[in-house]
Every structure is written in structure tokens, then in C-alpha cells.
C-alpha atoms as a PDB file:
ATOM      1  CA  UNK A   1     147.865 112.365 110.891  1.00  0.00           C
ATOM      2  CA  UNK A   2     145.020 109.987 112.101  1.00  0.00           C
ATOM      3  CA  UNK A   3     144.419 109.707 115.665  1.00  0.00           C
ATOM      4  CA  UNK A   4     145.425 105.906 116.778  1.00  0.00           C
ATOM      5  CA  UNK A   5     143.514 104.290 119.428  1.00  0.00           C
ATOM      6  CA  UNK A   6     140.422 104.502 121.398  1.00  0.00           C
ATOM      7  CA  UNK A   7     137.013 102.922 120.423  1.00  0.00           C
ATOM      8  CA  UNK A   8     136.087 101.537 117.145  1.00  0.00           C
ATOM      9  CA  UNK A   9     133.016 103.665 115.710  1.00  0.00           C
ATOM     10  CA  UNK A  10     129.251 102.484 116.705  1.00  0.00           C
ATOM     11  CA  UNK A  11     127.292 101.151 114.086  1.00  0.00           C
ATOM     12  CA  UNK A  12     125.202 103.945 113.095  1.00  0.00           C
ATOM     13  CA  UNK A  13     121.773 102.148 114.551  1.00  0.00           C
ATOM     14  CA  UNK A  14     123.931 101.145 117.509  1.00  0.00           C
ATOM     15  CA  UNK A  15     124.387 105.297 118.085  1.00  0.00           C
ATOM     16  CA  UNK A  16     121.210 106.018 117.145  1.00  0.00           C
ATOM     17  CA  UNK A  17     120.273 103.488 120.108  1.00  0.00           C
ATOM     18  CA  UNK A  18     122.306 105.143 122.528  1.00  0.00           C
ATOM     19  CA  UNK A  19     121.053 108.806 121.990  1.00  0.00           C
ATOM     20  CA  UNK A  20     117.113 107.687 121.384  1.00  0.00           C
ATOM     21  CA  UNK A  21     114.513 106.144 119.312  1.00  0.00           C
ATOM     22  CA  UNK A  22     115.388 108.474 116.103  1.00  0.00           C
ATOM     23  CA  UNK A  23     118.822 109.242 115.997  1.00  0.00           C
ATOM     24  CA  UNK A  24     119.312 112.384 115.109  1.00  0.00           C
ATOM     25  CA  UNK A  25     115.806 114.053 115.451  1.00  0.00           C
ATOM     26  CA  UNK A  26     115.195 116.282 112.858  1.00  0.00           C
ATOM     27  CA  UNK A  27     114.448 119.631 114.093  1.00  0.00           C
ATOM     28  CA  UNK A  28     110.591 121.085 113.627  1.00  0.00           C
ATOM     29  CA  UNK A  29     110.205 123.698 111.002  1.00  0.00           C
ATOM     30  CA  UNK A  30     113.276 122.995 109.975  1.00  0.00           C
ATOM     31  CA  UNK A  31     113.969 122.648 106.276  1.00  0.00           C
ATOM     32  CA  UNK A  32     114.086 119.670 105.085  1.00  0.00           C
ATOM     33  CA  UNK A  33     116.219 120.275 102.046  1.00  0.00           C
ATOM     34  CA  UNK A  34     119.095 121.720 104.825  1.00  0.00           C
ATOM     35  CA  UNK A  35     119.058 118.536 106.918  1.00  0.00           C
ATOM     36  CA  UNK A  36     119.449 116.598 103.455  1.00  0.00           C
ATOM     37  CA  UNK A  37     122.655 119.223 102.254  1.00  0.00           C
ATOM     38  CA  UNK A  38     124.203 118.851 105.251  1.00  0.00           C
ATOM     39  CA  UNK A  39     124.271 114.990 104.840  1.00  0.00           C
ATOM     40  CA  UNK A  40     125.517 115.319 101.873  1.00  0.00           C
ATOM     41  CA  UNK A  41     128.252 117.226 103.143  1.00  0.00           C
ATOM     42  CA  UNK A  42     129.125 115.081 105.561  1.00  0.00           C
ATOM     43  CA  UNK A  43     129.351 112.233 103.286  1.00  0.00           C
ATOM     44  CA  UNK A  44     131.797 114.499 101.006  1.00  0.00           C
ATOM     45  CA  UNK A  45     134.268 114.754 104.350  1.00  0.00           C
ATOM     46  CA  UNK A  46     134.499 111.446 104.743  1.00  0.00           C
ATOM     47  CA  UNK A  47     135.082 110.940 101.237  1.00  0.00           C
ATOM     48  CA  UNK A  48     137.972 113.092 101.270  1.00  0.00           C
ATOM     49  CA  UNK A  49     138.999 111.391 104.679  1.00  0.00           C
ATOM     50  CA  UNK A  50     138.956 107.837 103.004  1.00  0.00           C
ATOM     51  CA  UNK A  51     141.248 109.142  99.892  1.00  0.00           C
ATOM     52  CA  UNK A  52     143.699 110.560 102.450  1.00  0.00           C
ATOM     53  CA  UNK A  53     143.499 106.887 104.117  1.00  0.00           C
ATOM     54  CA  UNK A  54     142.251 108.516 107.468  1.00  0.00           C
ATOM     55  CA  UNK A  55     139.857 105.269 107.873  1.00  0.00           C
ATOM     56  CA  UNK A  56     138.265 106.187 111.092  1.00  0.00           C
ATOM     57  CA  UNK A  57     137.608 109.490 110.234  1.00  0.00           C
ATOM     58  CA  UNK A  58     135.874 108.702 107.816  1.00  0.00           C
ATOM     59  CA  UNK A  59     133.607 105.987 109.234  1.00  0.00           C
ATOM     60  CA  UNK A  60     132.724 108.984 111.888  1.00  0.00           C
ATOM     61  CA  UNK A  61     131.651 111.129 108.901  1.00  0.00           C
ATOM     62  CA  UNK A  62     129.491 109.081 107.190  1.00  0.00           C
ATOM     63  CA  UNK A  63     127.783 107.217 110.655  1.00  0.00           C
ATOM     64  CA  UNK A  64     126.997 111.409 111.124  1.00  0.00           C
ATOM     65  CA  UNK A  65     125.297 111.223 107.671  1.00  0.00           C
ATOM     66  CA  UNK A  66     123.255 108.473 108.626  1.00  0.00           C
ATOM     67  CA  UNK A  67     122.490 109.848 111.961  1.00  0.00           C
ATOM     68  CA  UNK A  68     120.744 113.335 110.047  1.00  0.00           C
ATOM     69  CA  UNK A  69     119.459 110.608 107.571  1.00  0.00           C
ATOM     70  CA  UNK A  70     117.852 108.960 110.419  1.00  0.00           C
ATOM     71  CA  UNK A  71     115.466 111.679 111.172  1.00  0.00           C
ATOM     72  CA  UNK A  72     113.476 111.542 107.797  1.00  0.00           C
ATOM     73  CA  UNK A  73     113.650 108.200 106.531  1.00  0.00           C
ATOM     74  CA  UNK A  74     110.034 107.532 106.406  1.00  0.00           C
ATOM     75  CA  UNK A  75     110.921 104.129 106.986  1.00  0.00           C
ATOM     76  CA  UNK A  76     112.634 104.597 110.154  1.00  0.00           C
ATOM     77  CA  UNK A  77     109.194 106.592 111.338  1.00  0.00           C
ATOM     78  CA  UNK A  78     106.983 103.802 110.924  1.00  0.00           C
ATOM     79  CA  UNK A  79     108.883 101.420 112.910  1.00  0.00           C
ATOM     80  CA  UNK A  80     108.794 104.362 116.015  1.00  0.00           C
ATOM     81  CA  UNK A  81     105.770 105.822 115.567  1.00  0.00           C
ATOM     82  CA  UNK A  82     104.435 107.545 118.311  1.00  0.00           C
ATOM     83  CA  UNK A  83     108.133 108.533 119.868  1.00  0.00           C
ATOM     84  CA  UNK A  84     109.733 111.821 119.214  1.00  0.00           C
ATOM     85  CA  UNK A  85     108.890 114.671 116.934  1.00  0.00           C
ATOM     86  CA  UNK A  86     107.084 114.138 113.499  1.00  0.00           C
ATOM     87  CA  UNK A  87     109.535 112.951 110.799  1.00  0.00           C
ATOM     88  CA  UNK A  88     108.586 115.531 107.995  1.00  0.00           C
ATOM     89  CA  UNK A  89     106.613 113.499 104.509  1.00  0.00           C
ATOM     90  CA  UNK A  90     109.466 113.949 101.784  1.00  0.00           C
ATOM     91  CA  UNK A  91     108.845 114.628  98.251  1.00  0.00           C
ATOM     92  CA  UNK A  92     110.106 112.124  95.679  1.00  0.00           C
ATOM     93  CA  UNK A  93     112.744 114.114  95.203  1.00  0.00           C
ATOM     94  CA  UNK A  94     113.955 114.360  98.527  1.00  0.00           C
ATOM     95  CA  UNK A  95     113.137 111.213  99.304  1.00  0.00           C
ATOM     96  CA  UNK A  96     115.489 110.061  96.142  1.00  0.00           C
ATOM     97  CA  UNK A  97     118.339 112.388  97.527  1.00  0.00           C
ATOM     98  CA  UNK A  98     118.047 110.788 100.587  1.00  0.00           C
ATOM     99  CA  UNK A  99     118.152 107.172  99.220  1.00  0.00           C
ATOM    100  CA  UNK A 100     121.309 107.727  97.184  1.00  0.00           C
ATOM    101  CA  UNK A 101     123.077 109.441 100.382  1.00  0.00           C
ATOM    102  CA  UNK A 102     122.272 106.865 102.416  1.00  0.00           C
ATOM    103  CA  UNK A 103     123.132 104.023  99.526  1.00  0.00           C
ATOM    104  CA  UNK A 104     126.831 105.969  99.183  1.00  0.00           C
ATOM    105  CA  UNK A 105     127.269 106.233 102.812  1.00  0.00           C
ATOM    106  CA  UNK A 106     126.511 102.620 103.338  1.00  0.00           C
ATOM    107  CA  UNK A 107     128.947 101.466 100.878  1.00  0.00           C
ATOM    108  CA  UNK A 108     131.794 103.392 101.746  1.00  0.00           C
ATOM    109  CA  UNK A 109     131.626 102.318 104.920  1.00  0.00           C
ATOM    110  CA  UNK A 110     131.992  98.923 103.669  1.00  0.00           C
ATOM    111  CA  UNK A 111     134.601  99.698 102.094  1.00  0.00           C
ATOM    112  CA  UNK A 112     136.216 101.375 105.258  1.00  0.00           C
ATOM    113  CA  UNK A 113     135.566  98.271 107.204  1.00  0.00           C
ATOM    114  CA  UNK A 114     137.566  96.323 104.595  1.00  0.00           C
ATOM    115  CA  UNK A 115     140.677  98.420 104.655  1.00  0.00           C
ATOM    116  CA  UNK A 116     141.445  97.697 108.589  1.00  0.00           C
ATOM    117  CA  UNK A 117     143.808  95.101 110.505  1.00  0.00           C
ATOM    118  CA  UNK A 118     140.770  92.919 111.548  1.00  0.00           C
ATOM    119  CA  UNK A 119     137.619  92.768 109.168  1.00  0.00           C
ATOM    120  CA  UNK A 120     134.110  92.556 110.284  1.00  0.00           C
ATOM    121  CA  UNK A 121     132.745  90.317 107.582  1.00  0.00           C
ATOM    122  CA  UNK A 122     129.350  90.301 109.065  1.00  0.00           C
ATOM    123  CA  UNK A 123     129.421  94.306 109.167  1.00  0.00           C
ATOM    124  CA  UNK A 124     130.399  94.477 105.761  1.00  0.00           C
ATOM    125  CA  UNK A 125     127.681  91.834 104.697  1.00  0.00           C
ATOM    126  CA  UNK A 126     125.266  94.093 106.679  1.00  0.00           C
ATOM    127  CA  UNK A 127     126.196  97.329 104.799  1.00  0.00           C
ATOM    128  CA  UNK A 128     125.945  95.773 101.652  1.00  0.00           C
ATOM    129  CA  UNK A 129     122.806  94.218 101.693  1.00  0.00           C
ATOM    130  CA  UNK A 130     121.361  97.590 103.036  1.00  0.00           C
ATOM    131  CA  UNK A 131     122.652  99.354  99.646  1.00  0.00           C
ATOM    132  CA  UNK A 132     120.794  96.224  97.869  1.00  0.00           C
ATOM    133  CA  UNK A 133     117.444  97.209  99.344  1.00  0.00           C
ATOM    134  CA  UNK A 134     117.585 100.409  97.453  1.00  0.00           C
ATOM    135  CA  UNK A 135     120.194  99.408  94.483  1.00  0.00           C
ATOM    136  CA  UNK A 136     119.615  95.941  93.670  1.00  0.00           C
ATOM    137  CA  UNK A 137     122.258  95.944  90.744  1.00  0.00           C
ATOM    138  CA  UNK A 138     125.060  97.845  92.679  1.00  0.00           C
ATOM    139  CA  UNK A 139     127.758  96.351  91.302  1.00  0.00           C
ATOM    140  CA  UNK A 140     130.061  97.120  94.780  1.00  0.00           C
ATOM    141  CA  UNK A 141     127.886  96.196  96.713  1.00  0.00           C
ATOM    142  CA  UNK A 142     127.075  92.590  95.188  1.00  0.00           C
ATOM    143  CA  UNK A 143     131.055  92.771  95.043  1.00  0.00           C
ATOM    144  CA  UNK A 144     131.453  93.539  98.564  1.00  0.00           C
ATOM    145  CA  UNK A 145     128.644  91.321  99.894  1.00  0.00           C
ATOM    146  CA  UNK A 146     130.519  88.401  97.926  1.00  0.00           C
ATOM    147  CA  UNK A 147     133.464  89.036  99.303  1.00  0.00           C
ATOM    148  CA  UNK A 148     132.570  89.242 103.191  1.00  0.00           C
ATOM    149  CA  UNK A 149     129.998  85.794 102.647  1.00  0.00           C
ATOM    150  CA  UNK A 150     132.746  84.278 101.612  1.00  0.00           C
ATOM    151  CA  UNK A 151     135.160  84.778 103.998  1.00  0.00           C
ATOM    152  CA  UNK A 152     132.257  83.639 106.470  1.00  0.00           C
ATOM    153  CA  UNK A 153     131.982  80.032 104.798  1.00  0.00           C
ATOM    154  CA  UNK A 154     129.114  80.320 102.759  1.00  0.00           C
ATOM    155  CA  UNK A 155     130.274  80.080  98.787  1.00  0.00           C
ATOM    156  CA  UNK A 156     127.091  78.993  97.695  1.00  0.00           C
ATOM    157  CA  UNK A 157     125.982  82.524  98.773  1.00  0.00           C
ATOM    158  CA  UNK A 158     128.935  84.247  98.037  1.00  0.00           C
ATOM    159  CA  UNK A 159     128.767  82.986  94.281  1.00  0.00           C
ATOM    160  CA  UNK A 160     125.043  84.232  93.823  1.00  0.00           C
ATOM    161  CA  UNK A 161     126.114  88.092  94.717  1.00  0.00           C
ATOM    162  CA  UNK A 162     129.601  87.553  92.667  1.00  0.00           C
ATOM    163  CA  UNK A 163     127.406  85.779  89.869  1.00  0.00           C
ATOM    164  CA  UNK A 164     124.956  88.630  89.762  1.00  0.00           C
ATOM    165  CA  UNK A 165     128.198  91.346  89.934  1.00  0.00           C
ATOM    166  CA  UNK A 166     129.706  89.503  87.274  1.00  0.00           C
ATOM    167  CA  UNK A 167     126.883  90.231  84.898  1.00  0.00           C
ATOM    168  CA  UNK A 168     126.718  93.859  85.919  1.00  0.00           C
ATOM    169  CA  UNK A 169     130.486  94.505  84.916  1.00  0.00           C
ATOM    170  CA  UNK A 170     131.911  91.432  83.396  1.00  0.00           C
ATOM    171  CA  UNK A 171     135.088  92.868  83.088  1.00  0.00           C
ATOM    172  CA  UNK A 172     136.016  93.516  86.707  1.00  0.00           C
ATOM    173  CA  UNK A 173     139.113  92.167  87.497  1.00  0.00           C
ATOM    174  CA  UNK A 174     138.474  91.849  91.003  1.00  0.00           C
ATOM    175  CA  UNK A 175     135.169  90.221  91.160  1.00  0.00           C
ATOM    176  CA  UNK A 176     136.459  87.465  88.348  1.00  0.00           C
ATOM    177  CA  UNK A 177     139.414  86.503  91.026  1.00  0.00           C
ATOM    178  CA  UNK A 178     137.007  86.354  93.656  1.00  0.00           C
ATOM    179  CA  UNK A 179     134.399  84.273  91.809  1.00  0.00           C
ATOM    180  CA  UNK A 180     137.334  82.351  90.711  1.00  0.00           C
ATOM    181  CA  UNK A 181     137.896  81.661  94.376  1.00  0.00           C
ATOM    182  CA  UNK A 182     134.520  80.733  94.945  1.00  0.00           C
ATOM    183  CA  UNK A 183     134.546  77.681  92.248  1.00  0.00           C
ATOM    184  CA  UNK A 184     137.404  77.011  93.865  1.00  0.00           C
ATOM    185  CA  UNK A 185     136.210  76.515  97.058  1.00  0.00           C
ATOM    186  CA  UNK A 186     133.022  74.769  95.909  1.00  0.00           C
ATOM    187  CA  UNK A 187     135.127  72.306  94.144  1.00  0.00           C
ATOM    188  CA  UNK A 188     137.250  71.497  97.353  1.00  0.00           C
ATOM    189  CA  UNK A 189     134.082  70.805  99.019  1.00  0.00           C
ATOM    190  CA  UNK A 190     133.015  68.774  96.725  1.00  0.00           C
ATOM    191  CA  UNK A 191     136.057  66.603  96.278  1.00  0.00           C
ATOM    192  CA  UNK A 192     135.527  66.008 100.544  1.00  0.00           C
ATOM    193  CA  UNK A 193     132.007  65.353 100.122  1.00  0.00           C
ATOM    194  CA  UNK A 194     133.234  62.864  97.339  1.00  0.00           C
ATOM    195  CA  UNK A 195     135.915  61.383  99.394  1.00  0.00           C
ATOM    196  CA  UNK A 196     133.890  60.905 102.609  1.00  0.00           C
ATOM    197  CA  UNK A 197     131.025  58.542 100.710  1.00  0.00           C
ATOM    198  CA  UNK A 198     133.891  56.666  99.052  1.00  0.00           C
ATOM    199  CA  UNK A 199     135.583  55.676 102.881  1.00  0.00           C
ATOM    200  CA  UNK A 200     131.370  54.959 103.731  1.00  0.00           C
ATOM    201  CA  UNK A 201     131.139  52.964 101.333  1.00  0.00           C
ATOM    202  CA  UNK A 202     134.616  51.378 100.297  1.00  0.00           C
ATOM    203  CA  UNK A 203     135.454  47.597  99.701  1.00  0.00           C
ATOM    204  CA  UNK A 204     137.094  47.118 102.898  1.00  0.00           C
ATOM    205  CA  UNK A 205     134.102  48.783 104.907  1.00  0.00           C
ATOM    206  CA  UNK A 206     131.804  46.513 102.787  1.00  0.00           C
ATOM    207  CA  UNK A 207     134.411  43.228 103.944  1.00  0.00           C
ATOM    208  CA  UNK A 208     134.349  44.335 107.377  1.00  0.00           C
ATOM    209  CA  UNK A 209     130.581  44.389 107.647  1.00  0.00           C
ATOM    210  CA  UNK A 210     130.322  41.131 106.174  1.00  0.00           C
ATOM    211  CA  UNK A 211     132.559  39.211 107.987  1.00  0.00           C
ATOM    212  CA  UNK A 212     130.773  40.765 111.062  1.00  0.00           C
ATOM    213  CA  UNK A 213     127.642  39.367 109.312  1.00  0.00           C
ATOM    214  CA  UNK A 214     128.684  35.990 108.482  1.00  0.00           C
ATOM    215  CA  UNK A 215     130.310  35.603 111.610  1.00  0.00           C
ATOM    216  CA  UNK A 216     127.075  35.884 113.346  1.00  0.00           C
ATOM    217  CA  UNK A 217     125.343  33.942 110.891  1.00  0.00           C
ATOM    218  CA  UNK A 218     127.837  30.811 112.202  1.00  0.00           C
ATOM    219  CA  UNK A 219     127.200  31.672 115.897  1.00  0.00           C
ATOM    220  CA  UNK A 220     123.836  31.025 114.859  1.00  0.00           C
ATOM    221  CA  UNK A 221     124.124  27.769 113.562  1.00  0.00           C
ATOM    222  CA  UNK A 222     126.173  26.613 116.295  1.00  0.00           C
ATOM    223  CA  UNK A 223     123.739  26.908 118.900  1.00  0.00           C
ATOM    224  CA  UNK A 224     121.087  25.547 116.813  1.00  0.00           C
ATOM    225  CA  UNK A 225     123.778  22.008 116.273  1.00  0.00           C
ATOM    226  CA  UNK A 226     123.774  22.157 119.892  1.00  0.00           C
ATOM    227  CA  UNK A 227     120.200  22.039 120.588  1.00  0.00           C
ATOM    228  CA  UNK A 228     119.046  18.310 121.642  1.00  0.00           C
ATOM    229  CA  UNK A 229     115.716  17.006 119.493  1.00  0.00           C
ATOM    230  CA  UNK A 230     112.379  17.610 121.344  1.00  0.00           C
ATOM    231  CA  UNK A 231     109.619  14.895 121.393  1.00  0.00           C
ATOM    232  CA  UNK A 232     106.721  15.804 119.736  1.00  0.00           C
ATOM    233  CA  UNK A 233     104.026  16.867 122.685  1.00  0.00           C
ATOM    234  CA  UNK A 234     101.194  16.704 120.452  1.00  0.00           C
ATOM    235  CA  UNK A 235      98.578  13.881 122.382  1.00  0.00           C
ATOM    236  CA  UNK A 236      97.269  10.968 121.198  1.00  0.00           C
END
């Protein structure tokens, strides 16, 4: 059984923060295919972890993945350049391999985040988009990325990733309800939006302001009655 308690797992850049500027440094002369298996493994773990509902177990396993990941994403080199050991050029192979690992590892842990008590909608946005960079047609993620936008008050962004998923697998039960909820949702607003013009602008407002109006008007013309005749001061 799970182990309860204790500290929710770091983001995997969070970690990677607390133990340097790379992560997980990948060791020199070591091969790089190894570094990229034993990601791969990793990922597999938590895979099994998250089918045996062991949630945090598996968010450990695949922020690992990430970790060894870390240390040869080119990308991640430019932006620390200068710090650490030399992060090893990749072939397009490897660099593939480590692309889809990464992609898988980021979406399952999306997918984690969603089964707990108290959902991180802002994580799982994160995660998704990050699998979007690489796999702009990912069907879970656009799902997932719908979903947690959503549930943060944005449906006008939520329905452009459900929109897109929708196309991708029109048949998918659950991004249908969910874009279902998101016309729904844009429809309440714009009932409110409807309603709040009509009190702006409705006949007794319109009365009101014109009895204020006319009322002025005849304060007006009382002071003017009041006013005695001047002489005209022209000369002679």
C-alpha cells in the first residue's frame, strides 16, 4: 500500500532548482543511449504505479525521468550555458526518444495531478501545454489543458483546446461532455452580460434620468422668473 502523508512531489524544474542549474547532470563519457534507457524505465515504473493507483509514486517516477531528461535536452543547455558539464549533442534519433519520453512523462503526470483530493489546475495546464510544444495535436493533452482552463474561468480558452481535441477524436466521450460544458458556460455568461445592459438601459432607468433632467430644467426656469429686468447700460 501507498505511503500517506508527507510532502507533495516538487515540480520537476522546482527539483532541478534545488539540486543545481541542470538537474540531473549527465555524467561525462557516459553513454548517452543509457541515460535515455534508464528514463525510459523510469517512466515504465510509474506507469505501472499509476495502474495500481499508487498516485504519488508515480509522480516520483516520472519527475526522476525528467530529472535524467534534464541533462541532455539541448534546450535546457542553452538557457545554462556556461554552468556544469557539457550536455552531450544528440542525434535525431536520440533526440526523438527523448522528446516522446519527456511528452509521456509530462502527460501522465497530468493525469496524476487530476486523480487527487485537491487539483492543481494551473499544474495541469502547465504539463499540458509542455506536451503541446512537442505534440501539437495530442489529443490528451488538448483534453487535459481544456479541462484544467476551464475550471480556472477561462471558457473562451478552454473551448479552443477542447475545439481542437474534438477534431482530433470526434468521438471522445469525454471531451464532447466537457465542450458541452463549455457552451454551457459561455451561454450563462452571455445571458448576464445580456441582463446587465438591459437593467443599464431599462425604461425605468431611462424615467429616472429624465425626471432628474426635467427637474433641473424647471429649477432653471425658476430662477430665471425671478430675475428683476436690467436697464439697458448702453450710453447715449
Amino acid at each position: 500500500m501507498e505511503a500517506a502523508g508527507g510532502d507533495e512531489p516538487m515540480d520537476v524544474h522546482e527539483e532541478a532548482a534545488s539540486t543545481g542549474f541542470s538537474g540531473h547532470r549527465h555524467a561525462p563519457g557516459r553513454p548517452v543511449w543509457t541515460s535515455l534507457e534508464e528514463a525510459a524505465r523510469m517512466k515504465t515504473e510509474g506507469n505501472v504505479f499509476y495502474k495500481h493507483k499508487k498516485i504519488r509514486s508515480a509522480i516520483g517516477r516520472y519527475h526522476r525521468a525528467l530529472l535524467v531528461l534534464r541533462g541532455l535536452d539541448p534546450d535546457v543547455a542553452v538557457s545554462v550555458k556556461g554552468f556544469g558539464a557539457e550536455v552531450p549533442a544528440l542525434s535525431p534519433e536520440q533526440e526523438a526518444s527523448l522528446r516522446n519520453t519527456q511528452g509521456d512523462c509530462y502527460n501522465n503526470l497530468a493525469a496524476c495531478l487530476l486523480q487527487r483530493p485537491s487539483v492543481d489546475y494551473s499544474r495541469v495546464r502547465d504539463y499540458s501545454l509542455r506536451v503541446l510544444q512537442w505534440r501539437p495535436g495530442d489529443v490528451k493533452a488538448l483534453y487535459r489543458a481544456g479541462v484544467a482552463t476551464l475550471e480556472m474561468g477561462d471558457a473562451h480558452g478552454a473551448k479552443q483546446y477542447l475545439t481542437q481535441a474534438c477534431r482530433e477524436q470526434p468521438n471522445d466521450a469525454n471531451v464532447r461532455k466537457h465542450l458541452q460544458r463549455v457552451e454551457e458556460k459561455l451561454s450563462q455568461d452571455l445571458q448576464r452580460e445580456k441582463a446587465m445592459y438591459r437593467g443599464m438601459f431599462s425604461p425605468s432607468t431611462k424615467s429616472g434620468s429624465e425626471e432628474v433632467i426635467n427637474q433641473t430644467h424647471q429649477g432653471g426656469e425658476g430662477v430665471l422668473a425671478k430675475q428683476p429686468n436690467t436697464p439697458n447700460e448702453s450710453s447715449n
